[in-house]
N, C-alpha and C. Protein backbone atom coordinates (compact mmCIF):
# COMPACT_ATOMS: atom_id res chain seq x y z
N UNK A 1 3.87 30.30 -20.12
CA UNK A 1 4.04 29.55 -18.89
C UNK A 1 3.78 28.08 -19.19
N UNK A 2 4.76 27.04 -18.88
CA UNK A 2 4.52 25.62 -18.68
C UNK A 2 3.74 25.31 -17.81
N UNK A 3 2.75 23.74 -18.44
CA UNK A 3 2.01 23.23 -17.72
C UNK A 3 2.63 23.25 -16.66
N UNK A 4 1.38 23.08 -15.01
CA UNK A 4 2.33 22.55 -14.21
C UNK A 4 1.34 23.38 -13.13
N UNK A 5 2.31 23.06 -11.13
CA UNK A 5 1.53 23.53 -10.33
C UNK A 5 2.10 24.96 -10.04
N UNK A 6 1.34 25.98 -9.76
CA UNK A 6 1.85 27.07 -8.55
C UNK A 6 1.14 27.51 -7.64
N UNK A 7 2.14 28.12 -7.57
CA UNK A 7 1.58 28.44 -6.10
C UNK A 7 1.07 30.06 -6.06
N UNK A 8 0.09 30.48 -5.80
CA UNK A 8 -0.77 31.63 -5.71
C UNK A 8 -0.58 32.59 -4.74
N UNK A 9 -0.23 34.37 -4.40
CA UNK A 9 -0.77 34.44 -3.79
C UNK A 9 -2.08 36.08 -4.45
N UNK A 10 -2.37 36.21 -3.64
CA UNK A 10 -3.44 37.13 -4.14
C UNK A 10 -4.41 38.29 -3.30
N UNK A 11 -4.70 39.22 -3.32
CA UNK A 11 -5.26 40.27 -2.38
C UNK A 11 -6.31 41.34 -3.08
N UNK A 12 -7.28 41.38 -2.31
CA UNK A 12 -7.78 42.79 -2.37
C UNK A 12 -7.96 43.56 -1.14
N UNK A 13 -9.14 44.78 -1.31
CA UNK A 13 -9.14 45.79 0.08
C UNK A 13 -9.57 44.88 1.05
N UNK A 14 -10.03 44.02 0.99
CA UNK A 14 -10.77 43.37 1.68
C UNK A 14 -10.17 42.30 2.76
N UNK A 15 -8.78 41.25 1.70
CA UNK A 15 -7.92 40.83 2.31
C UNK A 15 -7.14 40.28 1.51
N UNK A 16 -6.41 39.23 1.72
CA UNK A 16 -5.19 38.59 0.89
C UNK A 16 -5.44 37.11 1.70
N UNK A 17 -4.77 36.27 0.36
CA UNK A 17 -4.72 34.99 0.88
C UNK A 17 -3.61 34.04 -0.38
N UNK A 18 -3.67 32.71 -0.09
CA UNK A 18 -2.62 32.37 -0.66
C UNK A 18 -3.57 30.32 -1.31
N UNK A 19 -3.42 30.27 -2.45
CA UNK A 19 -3.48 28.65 -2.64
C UNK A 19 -2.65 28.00 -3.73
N UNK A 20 -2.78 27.03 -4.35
CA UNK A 20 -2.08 26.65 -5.83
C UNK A 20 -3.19 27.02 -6.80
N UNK A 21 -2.48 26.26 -7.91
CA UNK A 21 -3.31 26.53 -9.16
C UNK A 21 -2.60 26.11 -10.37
N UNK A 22 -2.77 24.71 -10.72
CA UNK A 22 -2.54 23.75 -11.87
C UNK A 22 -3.18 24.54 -13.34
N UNK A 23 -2.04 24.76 -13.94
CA UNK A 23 -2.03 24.74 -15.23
C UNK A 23 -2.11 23.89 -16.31
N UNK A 24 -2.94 23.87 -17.17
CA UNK A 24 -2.81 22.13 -18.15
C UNK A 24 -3.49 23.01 -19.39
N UNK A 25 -3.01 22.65 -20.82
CA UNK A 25 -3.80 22.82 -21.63
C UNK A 25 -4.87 23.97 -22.25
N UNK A 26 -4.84 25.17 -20.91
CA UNK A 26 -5.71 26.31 -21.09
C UNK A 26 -6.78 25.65 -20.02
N UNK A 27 -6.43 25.23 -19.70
CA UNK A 27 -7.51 24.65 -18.14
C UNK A 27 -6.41 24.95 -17.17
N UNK A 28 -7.10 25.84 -16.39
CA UNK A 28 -6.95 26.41 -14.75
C UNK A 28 -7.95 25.44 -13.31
N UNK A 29 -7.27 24.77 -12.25
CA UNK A 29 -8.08 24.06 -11.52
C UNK A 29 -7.11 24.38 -10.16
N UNK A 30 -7.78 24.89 -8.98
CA UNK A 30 -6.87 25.28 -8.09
C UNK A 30 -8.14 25.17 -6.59
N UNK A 31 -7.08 26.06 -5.65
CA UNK A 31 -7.71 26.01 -4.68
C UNK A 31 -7.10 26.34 -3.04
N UNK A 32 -7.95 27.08 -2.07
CA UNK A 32 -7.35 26.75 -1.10
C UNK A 32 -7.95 26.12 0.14
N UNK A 33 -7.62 26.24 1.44
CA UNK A 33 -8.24 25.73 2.49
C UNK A 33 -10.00 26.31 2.34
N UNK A 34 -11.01 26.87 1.85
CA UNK A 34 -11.88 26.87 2.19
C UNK A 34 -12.52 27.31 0.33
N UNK A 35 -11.45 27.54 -0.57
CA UNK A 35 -12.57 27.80 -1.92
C UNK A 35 -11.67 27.06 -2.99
N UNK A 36 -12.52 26.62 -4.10
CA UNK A 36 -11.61 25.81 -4.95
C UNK A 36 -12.02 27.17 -6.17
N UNK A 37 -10.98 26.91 -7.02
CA UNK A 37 -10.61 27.89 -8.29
C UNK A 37 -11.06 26.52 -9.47
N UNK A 38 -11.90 27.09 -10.56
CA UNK A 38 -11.62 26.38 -12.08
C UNK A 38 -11.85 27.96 -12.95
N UNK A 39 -11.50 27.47 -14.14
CA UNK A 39 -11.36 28.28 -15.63
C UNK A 39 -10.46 28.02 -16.55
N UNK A 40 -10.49 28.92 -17.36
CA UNK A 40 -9.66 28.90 -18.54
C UNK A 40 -8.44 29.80 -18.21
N UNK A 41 -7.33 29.37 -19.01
CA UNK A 41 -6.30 30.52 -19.56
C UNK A 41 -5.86 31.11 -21.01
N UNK A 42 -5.38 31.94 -21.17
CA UNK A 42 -4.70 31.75 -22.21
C UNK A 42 -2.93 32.69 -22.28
N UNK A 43 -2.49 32.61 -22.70
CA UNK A 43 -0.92 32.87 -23.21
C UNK A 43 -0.76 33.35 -24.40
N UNK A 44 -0.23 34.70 -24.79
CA UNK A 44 -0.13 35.39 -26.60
C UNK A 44 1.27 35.98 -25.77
N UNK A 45 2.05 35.06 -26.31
CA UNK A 45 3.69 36.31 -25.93
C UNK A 45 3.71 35.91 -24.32
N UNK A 46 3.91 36.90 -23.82
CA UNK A 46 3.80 37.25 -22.17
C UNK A 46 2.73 38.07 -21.89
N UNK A 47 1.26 38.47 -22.68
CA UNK A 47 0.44 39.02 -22.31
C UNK A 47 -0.32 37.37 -21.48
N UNK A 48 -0.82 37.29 -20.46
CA UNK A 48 -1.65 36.17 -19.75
C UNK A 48 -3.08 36.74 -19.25
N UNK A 49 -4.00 35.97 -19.85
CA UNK A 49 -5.38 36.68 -19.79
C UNK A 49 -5.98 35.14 -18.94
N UNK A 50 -7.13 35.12 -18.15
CA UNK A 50 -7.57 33.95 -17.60
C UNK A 50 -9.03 34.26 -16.95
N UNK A 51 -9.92 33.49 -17.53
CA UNK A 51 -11.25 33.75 -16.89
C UNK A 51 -11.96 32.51 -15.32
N UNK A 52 -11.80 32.83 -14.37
CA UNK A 52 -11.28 31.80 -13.34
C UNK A 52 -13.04 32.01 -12.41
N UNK A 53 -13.64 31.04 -11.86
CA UNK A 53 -15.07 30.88 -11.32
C UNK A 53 -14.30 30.38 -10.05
N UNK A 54 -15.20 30.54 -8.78
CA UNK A 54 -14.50 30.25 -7.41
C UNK A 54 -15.76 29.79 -6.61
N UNK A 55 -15.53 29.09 -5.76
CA UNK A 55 -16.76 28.68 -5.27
C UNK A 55 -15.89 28.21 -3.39
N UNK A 56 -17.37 27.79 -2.82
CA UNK A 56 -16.90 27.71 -1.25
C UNK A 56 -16.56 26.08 -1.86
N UNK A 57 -15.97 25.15 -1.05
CA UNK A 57 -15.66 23.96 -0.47
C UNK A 57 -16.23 23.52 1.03
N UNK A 58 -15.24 24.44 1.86
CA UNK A 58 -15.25 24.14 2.97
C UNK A 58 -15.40 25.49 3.72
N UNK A 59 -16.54 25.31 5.01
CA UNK A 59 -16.94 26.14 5.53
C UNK A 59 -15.98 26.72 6.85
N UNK A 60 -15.04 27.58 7.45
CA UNK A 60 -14.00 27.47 8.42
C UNK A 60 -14.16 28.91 9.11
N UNK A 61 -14.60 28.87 10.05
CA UNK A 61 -14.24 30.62 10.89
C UNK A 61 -13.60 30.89 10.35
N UNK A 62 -13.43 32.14 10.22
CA UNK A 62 -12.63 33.09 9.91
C UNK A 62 -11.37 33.30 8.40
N UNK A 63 -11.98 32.09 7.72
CA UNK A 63 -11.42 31.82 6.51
C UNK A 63 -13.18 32.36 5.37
N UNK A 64 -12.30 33.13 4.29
CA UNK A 64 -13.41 33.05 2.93
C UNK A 64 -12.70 33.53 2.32
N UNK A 65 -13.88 34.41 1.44
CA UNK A 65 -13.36 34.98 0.11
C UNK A 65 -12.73 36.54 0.42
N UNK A 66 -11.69 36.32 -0.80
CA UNK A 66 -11.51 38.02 -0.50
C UNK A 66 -12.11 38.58 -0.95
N UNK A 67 -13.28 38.54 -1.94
CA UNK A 67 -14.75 39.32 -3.11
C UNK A 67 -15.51 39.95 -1.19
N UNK A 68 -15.32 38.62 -0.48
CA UNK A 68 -16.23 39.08 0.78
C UNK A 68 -17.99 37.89 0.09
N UNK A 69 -17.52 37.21 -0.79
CA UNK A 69 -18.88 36.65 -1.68
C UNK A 69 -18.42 35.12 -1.97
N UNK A 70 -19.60 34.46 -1.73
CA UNK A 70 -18.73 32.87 -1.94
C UNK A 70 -18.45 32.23 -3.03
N UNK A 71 -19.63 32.96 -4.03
CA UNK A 71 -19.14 32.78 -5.67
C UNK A 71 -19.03 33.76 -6.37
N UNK A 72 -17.62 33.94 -7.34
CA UNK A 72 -17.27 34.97 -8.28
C UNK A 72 -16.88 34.34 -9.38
N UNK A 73 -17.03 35.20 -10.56
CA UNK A 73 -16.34 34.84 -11.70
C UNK A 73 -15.58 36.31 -12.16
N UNK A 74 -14.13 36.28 -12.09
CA UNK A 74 -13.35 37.07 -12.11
C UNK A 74 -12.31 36.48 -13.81
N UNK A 75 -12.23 38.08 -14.37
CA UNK A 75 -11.30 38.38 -15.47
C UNK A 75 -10.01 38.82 -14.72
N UNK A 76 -8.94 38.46 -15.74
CA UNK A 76 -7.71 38.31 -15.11
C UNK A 76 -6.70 38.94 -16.46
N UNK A 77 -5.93 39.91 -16.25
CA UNK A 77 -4.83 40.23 -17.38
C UNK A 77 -3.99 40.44 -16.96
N UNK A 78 -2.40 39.61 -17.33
CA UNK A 78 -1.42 40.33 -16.58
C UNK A 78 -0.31 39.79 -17.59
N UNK A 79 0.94 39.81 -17.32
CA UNK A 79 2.01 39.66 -17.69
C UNK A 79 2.95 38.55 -16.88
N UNK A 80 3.59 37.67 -17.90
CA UNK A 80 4.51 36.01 -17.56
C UNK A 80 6.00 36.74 -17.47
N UNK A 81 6.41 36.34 -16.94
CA UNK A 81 8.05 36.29 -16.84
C UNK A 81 8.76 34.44 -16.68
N UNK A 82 8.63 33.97 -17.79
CA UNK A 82 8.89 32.72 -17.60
C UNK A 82 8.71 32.17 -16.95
N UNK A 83 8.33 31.49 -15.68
CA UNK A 83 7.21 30.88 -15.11
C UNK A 83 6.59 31.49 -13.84
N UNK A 84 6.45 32.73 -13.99
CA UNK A 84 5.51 33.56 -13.08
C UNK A 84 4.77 34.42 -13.64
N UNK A 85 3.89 34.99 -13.15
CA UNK A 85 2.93 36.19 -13.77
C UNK A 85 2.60 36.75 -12.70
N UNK A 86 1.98 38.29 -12.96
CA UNK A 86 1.39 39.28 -12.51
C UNK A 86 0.20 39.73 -13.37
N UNK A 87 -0.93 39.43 -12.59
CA UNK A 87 -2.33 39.67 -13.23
C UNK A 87 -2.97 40.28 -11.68
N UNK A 88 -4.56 41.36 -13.04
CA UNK A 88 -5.22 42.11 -11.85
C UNK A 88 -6.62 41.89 -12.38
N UNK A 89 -7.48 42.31 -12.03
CA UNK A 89 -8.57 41.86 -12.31
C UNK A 89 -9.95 42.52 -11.36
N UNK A 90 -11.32 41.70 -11.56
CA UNK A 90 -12.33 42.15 -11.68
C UNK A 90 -13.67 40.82 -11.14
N UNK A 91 -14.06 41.13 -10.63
CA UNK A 91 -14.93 39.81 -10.67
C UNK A 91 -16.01 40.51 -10.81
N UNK A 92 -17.16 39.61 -11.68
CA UNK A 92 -18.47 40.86 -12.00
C UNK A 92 -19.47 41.13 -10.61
N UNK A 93 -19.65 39.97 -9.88
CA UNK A 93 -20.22 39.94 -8.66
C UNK A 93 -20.03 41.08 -7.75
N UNK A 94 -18.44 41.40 -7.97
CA UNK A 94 -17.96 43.20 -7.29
C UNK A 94 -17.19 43.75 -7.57
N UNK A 95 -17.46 44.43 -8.82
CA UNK A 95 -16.91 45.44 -9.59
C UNK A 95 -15.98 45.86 -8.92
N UNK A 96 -16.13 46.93 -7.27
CA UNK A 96 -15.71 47.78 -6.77
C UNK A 96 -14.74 46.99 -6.30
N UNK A 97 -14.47 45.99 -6.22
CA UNK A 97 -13.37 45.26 -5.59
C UNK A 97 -12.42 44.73 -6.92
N UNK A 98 -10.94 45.42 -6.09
CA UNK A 98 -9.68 45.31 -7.08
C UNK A 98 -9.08 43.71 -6.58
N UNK A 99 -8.84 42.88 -7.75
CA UNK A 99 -8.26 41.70 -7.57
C UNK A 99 -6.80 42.01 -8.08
N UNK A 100 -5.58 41.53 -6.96
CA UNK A 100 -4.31 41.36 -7.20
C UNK A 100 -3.59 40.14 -7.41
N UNK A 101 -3.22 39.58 -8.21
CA UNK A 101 -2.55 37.73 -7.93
C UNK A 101 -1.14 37.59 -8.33
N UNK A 102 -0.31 37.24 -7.91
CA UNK A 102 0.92 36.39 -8.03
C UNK A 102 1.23 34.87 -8.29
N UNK A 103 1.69 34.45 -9.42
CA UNK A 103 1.52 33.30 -9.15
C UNK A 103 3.04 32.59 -10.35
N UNK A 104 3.23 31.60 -9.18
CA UNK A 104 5.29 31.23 -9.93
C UNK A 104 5.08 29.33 -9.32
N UNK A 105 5.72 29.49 -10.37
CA UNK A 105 5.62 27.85 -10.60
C UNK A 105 6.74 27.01 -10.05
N UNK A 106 5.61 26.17 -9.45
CA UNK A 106 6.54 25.00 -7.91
C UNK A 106 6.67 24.00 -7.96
N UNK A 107 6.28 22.89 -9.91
CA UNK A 107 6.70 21.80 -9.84
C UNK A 107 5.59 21.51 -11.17
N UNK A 108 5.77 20.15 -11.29
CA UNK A 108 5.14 19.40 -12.96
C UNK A 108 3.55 19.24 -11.87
């Protein structure tokens, strides 16, 4: 996947939601209306692996996390199709909770 922005979306049991997420260099920096995203990536082929930390920003009714937790650090493995991927994942904070993400690229 080329540097660059996309656009996210992502779900667990809990809920689904949607933000970007700038690619540069193996640095991940993203975010949406109430949590910002940083971490790493990496790229071997079309296998896409990414270790991504999330935190609150901004406090909003009825907006949070989908962990249900305001900070996670979630593992991520999935597969590129030239500038999109499909990754699933894990955050250690809650195991029991399945992370789903989408994410296709919307500009430099």
């Amino acid at each position: 996947m080329r540097d660059g922005i996309y656009k996210v979306h992502f779900k667990t049991q809990r809920g689904e939601g949607a933000g970007v997420v700038i690619l540069q260099g193996g640095k991940l920096r993203g975010g949406d209306s109430g949590m910002y995203y940083i971490g790493t990536y990496q790229q071997n082929g079309d296998d896409f692996t990414a270790d991504v930390e999330t935190g609150v920003h901004t406090r909003t009714p009825g907006i949070g996390s989908v962990f249900g937790l305001d900070n996670v650090h979630i593992k991520l493995t999935g597969k590129t199709n030239g500038d999109s991927a499909q990754m699933s994942g894990k955050a250690r904070e809650a195991a029991n909770v399945s992370f789903h993400a989408a994410m296709t690229r919307i500009g430099d």
